[in-house]
C-alpha atoms as a PDB file:
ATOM      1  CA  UNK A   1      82.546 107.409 108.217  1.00  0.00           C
ATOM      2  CA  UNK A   2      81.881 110.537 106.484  1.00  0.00           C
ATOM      3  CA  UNK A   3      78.649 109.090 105.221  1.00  0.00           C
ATOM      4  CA  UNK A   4      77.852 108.047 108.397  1.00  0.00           C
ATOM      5  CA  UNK A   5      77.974 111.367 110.076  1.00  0.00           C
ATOM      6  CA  UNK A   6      75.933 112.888 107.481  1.00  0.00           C
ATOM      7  CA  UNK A   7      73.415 110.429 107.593  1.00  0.00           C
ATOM      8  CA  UNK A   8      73.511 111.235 111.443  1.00  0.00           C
ATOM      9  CA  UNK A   9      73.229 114.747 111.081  1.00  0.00           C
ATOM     10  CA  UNK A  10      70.559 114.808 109.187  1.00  0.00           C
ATOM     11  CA  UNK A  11      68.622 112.084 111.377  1.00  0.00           C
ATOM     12  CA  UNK A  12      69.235 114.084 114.417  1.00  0.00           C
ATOM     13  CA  UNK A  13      67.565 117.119 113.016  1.00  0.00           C
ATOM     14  CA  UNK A  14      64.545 115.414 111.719  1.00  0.00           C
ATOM     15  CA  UNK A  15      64.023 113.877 115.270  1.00  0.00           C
ATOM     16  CA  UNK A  16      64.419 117.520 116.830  1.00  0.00           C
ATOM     17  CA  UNK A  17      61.596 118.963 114.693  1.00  0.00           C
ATOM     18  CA  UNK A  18      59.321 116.244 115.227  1.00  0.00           C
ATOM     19  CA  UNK A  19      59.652 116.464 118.900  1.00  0.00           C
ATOM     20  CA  UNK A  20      59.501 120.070 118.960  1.00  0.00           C
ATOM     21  CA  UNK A  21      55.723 119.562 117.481  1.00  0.00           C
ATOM     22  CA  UNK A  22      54.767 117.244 119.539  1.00  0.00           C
ATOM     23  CA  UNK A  23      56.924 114.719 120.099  1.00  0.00           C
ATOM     24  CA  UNK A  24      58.172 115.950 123.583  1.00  0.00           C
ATOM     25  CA  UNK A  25      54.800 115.035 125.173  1.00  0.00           C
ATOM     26  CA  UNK A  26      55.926 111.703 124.798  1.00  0.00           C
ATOM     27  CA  UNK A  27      59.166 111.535 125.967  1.00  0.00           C
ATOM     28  CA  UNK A  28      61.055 113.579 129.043  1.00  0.00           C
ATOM     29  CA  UNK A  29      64.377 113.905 127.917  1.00  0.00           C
ATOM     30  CA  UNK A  30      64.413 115.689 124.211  1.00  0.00           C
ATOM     31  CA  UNK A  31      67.963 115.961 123.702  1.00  0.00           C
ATOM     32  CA  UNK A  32      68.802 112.192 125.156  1.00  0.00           C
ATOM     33  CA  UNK A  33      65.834 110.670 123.299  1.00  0.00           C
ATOM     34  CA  UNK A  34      66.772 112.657 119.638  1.00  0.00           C
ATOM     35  CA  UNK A  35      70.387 111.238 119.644  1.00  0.00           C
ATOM     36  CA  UNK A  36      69.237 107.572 120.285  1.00  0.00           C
ATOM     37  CA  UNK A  37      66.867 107.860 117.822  1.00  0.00           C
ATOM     38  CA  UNK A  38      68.808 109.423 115.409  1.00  0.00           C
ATOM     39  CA  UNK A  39      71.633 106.675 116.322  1.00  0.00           C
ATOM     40  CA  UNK A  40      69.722 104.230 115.379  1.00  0.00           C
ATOM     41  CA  UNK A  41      68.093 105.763 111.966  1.00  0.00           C
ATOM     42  CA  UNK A  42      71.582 106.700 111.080  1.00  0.00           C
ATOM     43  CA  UNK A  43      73.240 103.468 111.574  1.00  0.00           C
ATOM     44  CA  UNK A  44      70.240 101.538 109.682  1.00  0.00           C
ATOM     45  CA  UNK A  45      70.453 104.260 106.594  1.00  0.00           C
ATOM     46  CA  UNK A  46      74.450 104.156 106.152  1.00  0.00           C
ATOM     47  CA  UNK A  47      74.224 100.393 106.020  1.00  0.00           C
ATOM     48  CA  UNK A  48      71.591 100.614 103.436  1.00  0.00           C
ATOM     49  CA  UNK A  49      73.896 103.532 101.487  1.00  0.00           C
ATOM     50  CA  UNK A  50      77.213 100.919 102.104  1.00  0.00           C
ATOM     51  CA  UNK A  51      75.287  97.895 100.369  1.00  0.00           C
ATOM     52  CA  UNK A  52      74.157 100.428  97.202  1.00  0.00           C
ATOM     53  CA  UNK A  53      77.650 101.128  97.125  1.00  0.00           C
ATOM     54  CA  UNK A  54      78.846  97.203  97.396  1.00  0.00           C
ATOM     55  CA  UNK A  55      76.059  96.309  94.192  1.00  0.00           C
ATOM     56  CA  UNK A  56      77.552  99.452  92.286  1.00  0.00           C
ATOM     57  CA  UNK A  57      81.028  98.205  92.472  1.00  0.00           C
ATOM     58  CA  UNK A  58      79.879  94.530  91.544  1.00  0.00           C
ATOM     59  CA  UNK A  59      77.880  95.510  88.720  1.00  0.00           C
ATOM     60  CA  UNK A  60      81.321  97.397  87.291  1.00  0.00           C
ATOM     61  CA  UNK A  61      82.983  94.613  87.947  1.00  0.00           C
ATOM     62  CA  UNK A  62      80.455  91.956  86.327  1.00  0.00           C
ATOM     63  CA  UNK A  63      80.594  94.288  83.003  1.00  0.00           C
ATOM     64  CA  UNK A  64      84.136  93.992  82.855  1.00  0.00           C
ATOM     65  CA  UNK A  65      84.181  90.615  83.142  1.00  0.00           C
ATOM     66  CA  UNK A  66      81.484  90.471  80.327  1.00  0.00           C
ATOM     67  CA  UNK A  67      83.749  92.620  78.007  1.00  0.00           C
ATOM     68  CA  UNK A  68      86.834  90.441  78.672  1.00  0.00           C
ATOM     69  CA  UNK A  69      84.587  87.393  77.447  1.00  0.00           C
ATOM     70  CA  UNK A  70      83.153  89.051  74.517  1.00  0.00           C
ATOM     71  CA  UNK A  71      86.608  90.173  73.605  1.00  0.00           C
ATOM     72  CA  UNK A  72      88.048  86.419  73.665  1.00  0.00           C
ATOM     73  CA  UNK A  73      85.211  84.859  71.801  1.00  0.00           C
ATOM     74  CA  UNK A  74      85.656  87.607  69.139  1.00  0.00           C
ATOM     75  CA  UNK A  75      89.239  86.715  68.705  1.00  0.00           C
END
C-alpha cells in the first residue's frame, strides 16, 4: 500500500504540471481530471512494481533450490 501511494503521489504531480502547460485547454475540471489520471497510472505502475517484486522472490527461491540439489549430488 505504501508503494502504491507513492506511485500515486508521484503520478498526480506529473499530471498537474502537464496540465498546467497546456493540458487544461483540454479538459475543464484540472483537479478531477489529474486524480483519475493519476489513479489510473498509479494503479498500472504498482502492479508492474508488485510483479518485479513476485520474479525477485522466485528467482531467490529457484537458487535455493539449485543449491539444495548441488549439495545432494555432491554428497
Amino acid at each position: 500500500m505504501k508503494d502504491f501511494i507513492q506511485t500515486f503521489i508521484i503520478s498526480f504531480i506529473l499530471i498537474i504540471l502537464f496540465l498546467f502547460f497546456g493540458g487544461h485547454w483540454i479538459l475543464q475540471s484540472i483537479w478531477l481530471a489529474s486524480a483519475c489520471v493519476a489513479l489510473v497510472i498509479s494503479v498500472l505502475v504498482t502492479s508492474f512494481i508488485h510483479q518485479e517484486t513476485k520474479n525477485e522472490e522466485l528467482e531467490a527461491r529457484i537458487k535455493a533450490l539449485e543449491l539444495m540439489l548441488e549439495e545432494k549430488d555432491d554428497r
